[in-house]
PDB file of N, CA and C in Angstrom:
ATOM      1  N   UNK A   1     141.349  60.022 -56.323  1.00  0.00           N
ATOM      2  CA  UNK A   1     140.182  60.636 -56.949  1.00  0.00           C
ATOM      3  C   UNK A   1     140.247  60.350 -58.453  1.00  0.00           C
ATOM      4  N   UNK A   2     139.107  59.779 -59.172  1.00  0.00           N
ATOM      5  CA  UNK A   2     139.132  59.712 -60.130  1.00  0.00           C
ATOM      6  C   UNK A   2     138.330  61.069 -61.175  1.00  0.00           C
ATOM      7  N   UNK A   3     138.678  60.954 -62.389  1.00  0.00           N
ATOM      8  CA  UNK A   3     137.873  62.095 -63.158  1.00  0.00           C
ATOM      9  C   UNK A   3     136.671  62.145 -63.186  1.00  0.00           C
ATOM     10  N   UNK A   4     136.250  60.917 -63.135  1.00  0.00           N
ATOM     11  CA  UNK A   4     134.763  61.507 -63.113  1.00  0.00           C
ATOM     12  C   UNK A   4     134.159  61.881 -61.648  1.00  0.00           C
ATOM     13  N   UNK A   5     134.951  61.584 -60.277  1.00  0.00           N
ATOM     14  CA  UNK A   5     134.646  62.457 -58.858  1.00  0.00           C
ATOM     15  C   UNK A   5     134.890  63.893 -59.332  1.00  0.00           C
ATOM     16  N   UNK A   6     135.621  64.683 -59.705  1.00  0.00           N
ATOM     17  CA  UNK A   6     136.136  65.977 -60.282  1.00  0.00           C
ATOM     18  C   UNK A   6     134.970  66.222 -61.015  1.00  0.00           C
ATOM     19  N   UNK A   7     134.447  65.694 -62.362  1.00  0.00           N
ATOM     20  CA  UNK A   7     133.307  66.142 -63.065  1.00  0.00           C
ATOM     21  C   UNK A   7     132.137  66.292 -62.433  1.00  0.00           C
ATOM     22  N   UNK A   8     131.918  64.845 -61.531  1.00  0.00           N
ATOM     23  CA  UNK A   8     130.396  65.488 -60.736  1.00  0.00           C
ATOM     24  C   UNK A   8     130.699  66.697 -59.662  1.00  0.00           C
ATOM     25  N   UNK A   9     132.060  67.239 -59.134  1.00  0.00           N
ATOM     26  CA  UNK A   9     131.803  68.564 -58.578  1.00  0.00           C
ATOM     27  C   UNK A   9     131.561  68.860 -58.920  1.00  0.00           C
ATOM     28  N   UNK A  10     132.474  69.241 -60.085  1.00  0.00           N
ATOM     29  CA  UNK A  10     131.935  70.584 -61.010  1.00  0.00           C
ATOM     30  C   UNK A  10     130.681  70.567 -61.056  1.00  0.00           C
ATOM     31  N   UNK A  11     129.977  69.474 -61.493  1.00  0.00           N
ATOM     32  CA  UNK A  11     128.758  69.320 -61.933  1.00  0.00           C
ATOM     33  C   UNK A  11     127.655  70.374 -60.901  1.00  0.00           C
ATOM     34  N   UNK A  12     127.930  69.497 -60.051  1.00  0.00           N
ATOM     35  CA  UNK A  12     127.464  69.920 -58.948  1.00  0.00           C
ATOM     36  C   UNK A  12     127.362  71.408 -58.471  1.00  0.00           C
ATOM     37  N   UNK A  13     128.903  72.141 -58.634  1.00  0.00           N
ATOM     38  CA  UNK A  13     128.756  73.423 -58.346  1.00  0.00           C
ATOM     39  C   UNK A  13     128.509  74.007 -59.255  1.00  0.00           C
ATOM     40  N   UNK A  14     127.963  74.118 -60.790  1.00  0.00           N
ATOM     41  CA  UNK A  14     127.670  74.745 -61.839  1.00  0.00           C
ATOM     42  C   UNK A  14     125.919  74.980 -61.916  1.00  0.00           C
ATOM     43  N   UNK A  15     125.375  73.225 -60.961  1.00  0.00           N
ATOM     44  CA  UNK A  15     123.919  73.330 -60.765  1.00  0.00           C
ATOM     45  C   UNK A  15     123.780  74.361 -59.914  1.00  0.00           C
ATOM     46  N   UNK A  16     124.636  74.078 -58.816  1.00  0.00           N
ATOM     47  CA  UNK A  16     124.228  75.202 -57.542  1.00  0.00           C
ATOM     48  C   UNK A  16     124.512  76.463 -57.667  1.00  0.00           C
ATOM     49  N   UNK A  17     125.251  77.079 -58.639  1.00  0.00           N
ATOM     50  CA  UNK A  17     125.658  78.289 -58.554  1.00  0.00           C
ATOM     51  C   UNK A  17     124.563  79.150 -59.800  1.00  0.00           C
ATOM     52  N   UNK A  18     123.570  77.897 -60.610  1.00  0.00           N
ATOM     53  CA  UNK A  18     122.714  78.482 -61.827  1.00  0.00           C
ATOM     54  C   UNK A  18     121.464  78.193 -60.994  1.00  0.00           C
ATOM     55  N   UNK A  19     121.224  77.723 -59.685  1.00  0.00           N
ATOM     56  CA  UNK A  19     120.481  77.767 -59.569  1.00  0.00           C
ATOM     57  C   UNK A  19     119.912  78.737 -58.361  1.00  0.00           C
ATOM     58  N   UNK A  20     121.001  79.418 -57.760  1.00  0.00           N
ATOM     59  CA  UNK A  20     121.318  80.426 -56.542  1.00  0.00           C
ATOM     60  C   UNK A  20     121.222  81.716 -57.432  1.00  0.00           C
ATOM     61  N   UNK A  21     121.815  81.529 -59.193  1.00  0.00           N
ATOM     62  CA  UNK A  21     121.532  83.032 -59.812  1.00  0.00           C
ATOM     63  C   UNK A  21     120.184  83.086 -60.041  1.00  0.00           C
ATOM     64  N   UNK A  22     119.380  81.894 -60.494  1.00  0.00           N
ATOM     65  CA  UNK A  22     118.080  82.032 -60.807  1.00  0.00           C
ATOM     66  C   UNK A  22     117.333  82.362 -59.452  1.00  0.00           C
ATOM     67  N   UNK A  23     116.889  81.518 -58.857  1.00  0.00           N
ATOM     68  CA  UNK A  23     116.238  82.265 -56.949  1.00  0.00           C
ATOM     69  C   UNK A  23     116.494  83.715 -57.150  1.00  0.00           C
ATOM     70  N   UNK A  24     118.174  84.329 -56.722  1.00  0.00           N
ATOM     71  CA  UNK A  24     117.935  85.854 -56.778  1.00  0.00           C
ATOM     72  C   UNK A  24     117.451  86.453 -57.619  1.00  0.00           C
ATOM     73  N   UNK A  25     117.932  85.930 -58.982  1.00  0.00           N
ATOM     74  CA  UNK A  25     117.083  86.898 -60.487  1.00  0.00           C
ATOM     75  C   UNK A  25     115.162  86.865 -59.837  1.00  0.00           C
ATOM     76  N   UNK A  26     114.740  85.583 -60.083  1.00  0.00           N
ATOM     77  CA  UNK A  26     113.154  85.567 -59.194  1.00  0.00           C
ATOM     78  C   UNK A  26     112.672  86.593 -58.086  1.00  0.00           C
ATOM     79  N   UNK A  27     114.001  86.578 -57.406  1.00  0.00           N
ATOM     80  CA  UNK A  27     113.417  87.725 -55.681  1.00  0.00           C
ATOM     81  C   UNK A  27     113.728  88.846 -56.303  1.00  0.00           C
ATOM     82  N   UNK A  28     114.493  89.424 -57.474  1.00  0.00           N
ATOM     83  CA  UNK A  28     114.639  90.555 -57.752  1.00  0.00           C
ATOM     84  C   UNK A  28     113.057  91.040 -57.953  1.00  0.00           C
ATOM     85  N   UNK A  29     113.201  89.868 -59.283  1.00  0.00           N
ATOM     86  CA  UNK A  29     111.824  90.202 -60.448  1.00  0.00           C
ATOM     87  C   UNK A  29     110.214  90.456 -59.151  1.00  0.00           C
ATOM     88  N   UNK A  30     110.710  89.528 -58.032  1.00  0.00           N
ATOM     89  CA  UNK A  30     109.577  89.394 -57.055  1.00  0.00           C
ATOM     90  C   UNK A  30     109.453  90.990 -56.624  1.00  0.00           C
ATOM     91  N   UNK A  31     110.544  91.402 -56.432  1.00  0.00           N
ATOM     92  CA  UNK A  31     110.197  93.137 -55.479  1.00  0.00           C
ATOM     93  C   UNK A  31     110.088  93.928 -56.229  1.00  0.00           C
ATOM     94  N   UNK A  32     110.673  94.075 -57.670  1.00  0.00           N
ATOM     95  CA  UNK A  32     110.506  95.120 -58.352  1.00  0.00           C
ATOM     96  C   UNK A  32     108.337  94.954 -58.637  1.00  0.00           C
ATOM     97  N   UNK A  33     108.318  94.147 -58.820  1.00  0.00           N
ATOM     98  CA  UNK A  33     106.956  93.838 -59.042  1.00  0.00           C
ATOM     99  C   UNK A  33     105.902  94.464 -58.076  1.00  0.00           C
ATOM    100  N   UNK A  34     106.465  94.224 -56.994  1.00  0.00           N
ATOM    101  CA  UNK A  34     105.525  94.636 -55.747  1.00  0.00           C
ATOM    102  C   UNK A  34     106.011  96.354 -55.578  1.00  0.00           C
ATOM    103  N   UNK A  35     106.957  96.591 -55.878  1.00  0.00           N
ATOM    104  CA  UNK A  35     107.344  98.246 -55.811  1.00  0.00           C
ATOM    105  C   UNK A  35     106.187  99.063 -56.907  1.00  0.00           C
ATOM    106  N   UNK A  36     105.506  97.698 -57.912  1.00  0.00           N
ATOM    107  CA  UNK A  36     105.379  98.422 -59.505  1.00  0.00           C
ATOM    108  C   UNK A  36     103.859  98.535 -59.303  1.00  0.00           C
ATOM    109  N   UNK A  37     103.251  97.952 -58.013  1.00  0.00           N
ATOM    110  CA  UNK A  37     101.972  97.718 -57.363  1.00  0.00           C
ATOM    111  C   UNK A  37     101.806  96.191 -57.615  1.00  0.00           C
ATOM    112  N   UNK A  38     102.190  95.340 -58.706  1.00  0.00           N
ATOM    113  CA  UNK A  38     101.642  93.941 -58.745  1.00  0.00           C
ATOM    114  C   UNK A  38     101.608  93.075 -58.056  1.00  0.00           C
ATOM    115  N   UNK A  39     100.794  93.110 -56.727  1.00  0.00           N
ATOM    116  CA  UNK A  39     100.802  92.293 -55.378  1.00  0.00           C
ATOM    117  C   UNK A  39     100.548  91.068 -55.551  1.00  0.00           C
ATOM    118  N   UNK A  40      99.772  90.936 -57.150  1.00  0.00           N
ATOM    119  CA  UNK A  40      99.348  89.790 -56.980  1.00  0.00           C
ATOM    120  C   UNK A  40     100.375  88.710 -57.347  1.00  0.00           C
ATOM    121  N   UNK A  41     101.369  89.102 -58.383  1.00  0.00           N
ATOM    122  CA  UNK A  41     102.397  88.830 -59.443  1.00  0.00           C
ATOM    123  C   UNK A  41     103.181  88.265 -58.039  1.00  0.00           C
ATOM    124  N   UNK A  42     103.885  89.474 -56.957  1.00  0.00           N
ATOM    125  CA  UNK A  42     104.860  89.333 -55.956  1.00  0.00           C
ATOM    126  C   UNK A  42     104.373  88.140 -54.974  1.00  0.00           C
ATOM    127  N   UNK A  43     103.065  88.056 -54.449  1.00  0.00           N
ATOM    128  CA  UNK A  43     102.760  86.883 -54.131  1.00  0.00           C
ATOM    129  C   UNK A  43     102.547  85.605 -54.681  1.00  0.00           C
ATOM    130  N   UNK A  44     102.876  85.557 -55.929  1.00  0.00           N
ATOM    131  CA  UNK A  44     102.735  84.102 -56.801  1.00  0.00           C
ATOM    132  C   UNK A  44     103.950  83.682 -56.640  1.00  0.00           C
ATOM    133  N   UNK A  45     105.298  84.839 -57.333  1.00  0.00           N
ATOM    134  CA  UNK A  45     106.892  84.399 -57.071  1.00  0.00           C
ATOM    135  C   UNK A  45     107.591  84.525 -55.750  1.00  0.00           C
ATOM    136  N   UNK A  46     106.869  84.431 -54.833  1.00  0.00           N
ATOM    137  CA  UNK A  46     106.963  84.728 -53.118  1.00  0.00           C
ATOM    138  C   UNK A  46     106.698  83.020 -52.903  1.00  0.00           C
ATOM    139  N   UNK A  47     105.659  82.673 -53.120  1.00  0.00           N
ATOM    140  CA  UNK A  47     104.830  81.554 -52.689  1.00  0.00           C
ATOM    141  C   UNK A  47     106.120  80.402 -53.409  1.00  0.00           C
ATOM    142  N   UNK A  48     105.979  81.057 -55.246  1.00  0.00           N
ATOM    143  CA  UNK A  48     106.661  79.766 -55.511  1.00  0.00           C
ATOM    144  C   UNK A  48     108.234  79.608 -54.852  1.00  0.00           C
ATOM    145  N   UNK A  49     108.779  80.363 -54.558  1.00  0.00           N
ATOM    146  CA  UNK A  49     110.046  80.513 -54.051  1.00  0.00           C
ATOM    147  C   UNK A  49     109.872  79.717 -52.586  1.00  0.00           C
ATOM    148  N   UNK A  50     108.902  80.319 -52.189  1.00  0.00           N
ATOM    149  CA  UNK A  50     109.419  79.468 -50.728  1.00  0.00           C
ATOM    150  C   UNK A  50     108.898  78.094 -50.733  1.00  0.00           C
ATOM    151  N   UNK A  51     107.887  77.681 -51.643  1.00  0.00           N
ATOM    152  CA  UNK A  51     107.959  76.191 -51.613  1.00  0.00           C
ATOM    153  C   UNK A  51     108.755  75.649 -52.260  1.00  0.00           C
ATOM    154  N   UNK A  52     109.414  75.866 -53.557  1.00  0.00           N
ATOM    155  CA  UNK A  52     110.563  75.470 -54.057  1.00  0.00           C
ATOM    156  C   UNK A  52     111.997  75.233 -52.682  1.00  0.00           C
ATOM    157  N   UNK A  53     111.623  76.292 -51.831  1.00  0.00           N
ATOM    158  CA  UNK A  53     112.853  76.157 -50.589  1.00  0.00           C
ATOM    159  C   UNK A  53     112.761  74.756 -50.037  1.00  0.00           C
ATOM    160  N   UNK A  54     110.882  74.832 -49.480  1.00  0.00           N
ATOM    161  CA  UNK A  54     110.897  73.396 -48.450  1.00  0.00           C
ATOM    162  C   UNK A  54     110.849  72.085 -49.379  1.00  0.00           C
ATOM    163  N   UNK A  55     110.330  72.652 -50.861  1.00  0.00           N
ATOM    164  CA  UNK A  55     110.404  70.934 -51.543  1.00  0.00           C
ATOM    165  C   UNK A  55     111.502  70.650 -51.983  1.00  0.00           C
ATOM    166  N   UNK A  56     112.515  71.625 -52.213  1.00  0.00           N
ATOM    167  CA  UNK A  56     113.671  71.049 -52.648  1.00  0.00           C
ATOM    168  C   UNK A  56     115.036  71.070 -51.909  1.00  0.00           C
ATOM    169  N   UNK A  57     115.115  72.502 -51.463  1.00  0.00           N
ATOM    170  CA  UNK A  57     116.210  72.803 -50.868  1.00  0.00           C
ATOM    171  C   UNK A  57     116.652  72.407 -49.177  1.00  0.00           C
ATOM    172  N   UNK A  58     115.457  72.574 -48.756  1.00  0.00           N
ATOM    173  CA  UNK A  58     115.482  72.568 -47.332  1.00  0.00           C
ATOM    174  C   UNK A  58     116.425  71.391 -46.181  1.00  0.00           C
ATOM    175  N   UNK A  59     116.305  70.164 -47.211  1.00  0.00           N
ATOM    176  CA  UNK A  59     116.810  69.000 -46.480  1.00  0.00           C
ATOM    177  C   UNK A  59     118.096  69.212 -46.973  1.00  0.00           C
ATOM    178  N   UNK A  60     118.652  69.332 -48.013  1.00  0.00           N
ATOM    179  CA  UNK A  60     120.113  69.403 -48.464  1.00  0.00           C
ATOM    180  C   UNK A  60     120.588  70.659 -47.287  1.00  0.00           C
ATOM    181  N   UNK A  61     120.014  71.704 -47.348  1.00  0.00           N
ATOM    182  CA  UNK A  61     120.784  72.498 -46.220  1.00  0.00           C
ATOM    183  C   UNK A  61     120.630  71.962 -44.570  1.00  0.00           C
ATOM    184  N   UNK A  62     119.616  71.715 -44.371  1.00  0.00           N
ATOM    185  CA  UNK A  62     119.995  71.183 -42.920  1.00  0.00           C
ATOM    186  C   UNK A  62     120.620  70.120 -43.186  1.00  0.00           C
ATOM    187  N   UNK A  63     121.292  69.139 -43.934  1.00  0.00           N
ATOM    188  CA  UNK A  63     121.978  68.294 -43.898  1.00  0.00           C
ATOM    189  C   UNK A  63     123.381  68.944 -43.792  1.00  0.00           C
ATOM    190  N   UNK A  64     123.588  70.103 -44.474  1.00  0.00           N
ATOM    191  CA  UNK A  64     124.976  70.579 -45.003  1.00  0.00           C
ATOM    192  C   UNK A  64     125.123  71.183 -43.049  1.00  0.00           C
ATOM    193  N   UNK A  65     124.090  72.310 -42.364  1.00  0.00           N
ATOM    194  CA  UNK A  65     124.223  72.770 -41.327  1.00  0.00           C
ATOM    195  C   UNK A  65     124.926  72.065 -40.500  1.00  0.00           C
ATOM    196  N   UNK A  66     123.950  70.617 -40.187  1.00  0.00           N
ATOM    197  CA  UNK A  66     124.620  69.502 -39.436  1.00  0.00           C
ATOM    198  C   UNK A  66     125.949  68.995 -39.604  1.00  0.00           C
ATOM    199  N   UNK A  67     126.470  69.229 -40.690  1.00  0.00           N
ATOM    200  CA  UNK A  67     127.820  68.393 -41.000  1.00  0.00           C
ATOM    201  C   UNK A  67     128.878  69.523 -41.084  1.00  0.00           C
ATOM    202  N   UNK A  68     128.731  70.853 -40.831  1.00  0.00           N
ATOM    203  CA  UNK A  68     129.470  72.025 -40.408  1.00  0.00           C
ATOM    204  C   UNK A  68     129.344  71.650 -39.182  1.00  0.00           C
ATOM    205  N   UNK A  69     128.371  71.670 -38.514  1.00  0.00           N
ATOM    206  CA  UNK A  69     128.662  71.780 -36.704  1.00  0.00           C
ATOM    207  C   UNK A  69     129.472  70.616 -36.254  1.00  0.00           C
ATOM    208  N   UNK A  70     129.036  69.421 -37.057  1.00  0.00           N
ATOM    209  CA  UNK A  70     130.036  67.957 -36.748  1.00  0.00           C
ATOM    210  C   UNK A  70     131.637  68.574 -36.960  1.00  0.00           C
ATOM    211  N   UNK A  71     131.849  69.202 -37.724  1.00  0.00           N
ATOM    212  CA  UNK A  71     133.310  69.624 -38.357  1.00  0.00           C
ATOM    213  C   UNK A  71     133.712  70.535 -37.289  1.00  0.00           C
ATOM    214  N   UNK A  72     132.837  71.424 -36.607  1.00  0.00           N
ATOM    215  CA  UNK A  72     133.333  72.274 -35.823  1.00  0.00           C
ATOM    216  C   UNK A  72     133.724  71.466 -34.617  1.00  0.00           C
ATOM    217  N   UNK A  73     132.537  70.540 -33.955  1.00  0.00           N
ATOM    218  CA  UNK A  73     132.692  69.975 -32.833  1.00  0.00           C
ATOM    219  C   UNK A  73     133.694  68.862 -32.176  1.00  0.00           C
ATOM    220  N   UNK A  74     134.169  67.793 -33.487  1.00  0.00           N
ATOM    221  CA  UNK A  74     135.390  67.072 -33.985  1.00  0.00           C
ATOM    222  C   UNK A  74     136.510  67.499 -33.353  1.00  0.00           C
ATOM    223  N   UNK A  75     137.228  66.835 -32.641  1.00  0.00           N
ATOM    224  CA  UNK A  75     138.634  66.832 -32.797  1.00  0.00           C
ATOM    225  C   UNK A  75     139.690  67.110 -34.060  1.00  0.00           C
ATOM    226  N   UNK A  76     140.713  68.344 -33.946  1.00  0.00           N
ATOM    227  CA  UNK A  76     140.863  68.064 -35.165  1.00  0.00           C
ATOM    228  C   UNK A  76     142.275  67.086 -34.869  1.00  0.00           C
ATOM    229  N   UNK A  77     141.984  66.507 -36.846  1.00  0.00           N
ATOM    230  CA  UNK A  77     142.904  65.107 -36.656  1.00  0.00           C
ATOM    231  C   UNK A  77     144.324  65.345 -37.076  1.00  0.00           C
ATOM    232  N   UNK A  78     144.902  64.650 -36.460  1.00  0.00           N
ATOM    233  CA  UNK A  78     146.995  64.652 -35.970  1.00  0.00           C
ATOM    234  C   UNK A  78     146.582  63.755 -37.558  1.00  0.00           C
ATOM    235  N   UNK A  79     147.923  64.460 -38.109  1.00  0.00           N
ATOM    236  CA  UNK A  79     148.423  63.708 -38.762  1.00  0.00           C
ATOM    237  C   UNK A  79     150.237  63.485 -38.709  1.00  0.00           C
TER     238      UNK A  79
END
Protein backbone atom coordinates (compact mmCIF):
# COMPACT_ATOMS: atom_id res chain seq x y z
CA UNK A 1 0.00 0.00 0.00
CA UNK A 2 1.22 3.13 -0.88
CA UNK A 3 0.51 6.71 0.89
CA UNK A 4 -1.43 8.04 -1.22
CA UNK A 5 -4.01 4.52 -1.07
CA UNK A 6 -4.09 5.57 2.87
CA UNK A 7 -4.89 9.35 1.93
CA UNK A 8 -7.73 8.59 -0.46
CA UNK A 9 -9.33 6.49 2.57
CA UNK A 10 -9.13 8.84 4.68
CA UNK A 11 -10.32 10.95 2.09
CA UNK A 12 -12.96 9.04 1.52
CA UNK A 13 -14.13 8.42 5.06
CA UNK A 14 -13.94 12.16 6.10
CA UNK A 15 -16.40 12.78 2.81
CA UNK A 16 -18.66 10.10 4.10
CA UNK A 17 -18.76 10.76 7.59
CA UNK A 18 -19.43 15.02 6.68
CA UNK A 19 -21.72 13.99 4.61
CA UNK A 20 -23.91 11.34 6.87
CA UNK A 21 -23.57 14.47 9.63
CA UNK A 22 -25.06 16.81 7.13
CA UNK A 23 -28.31 14.34 5.84
CA UNK A 24 -29.03 13.92 9.73
CA UNK A 25 -28.43 17.70 10.68
CA UNK A 26 -31.17 18.22 7.34
CA UNK A 27 -33.74 15.35 8.81
CA UNK A 28 -33.36 16.99 12.12
CA UNK A 29 -33.92 20.61 10.73
CA UNK A 30 -36.71 18.59 8.42
CA UNK A 31 -38.94 17.46 11.68
CA UNK A 32 -38.39 20.11 13.91
CA UNK A 33 -39.95 22.19 11.08
CA UNK A 34 -42.93 20.10 10.56
CA UNK A 35 -43.46 19.83 14.56
CA UNK A 36 -43.22 23.99 14.20
CA UNK A 37 -46.30 23.62 11.54
CA UNK A 38 -43.94 24.43 8.38
CA UNK A 39 -45.27 21.65 6.08
CA UNK A 40 -44.27 23.37 3.44
CA UNK A 41 -40.43 23.95 4.55
CA UNK A 42 -40.57 19.83 5.77
CA UNK A 43 -41.66 18.86 2.36
CA UNK A 44 -38.99 20.80 0.37
CA UNK A 45 -36.04 19.13 2.81
CA UNK A 46 -38.02 15.70 2.58
CA UNK A 47 -38.11 15.87 -1.26
CA UNK A 48 -34.55 17.21 -1.43
CA UNK A 49 -33.20 14.46 0.75
CA UNK A 50 -34.67 11.71 -0.91
CA UNK A 51 -33.60 12.69 -4.31
CA UNK A 52 -30.22 13.49 -3.23
CA UNK A 53 -30.57 9.50 -1.95
CA UNK A 54 -31.55 8.15 -5.59
CA UNK A 55 -29.17 10.72 -7.49
CA UNK A 56 -26.37 10.17 -5.55
CA UNK A 57 -26.30 7.68 -3.00
CA UNK A 58 -28.36 4.91 -4.06
CA UNK A 59 -25.97 3.03 -6.50
CA UNK A 60 -22.88 3.27 -4.18
CA UNK A 61 -25.05 1.45 -1.53
CA UNK A 62 -26.49 -1.25 -3.50
CA UNK A 63 -23.12 -1.75 -4.78
CA UNK A 64 -21.63 -1.85 -1.14
CA UNK A 65 -25.03 -4.39 -0.19
CA UNK A 66 -23.95 -6.70 -3.00
CA UNK A 67 -20.35 -6.99 -2.06
CA UNK A 68 -21.33 -7.75 1.77
CA UNK A 69 -23.52 -10.64 0.64
CA UNK A 70 -20.54 -11.80 -1.87
CA UNK A 71 -18.30 -11.69 1.46
CA UNK A 72 -20.85 -13.52 3.35
CA UNK A 73 -21.52 -16.16 0.67
CA UNK A 74 -17.55 -16.84 -0.22
CA UNK A 75 -15.66 -19.43 1.09
CA UNK A 76 -13.59 -18.23 3.61
CA UNK A 77 -9.90 -18.32 2.38
CA UNK A 78 -7.06 -20.89 4.02
CA UNK A 79 -4.24 -19.27 4.35
Amino acid sequence: MTPDDSRSKLGDTLFAVFHLLALAALAVLAVIDLVRGKTTRFVVIAGALVLYYFFVLRKPVLKEIERRRNLKSAPPKKS
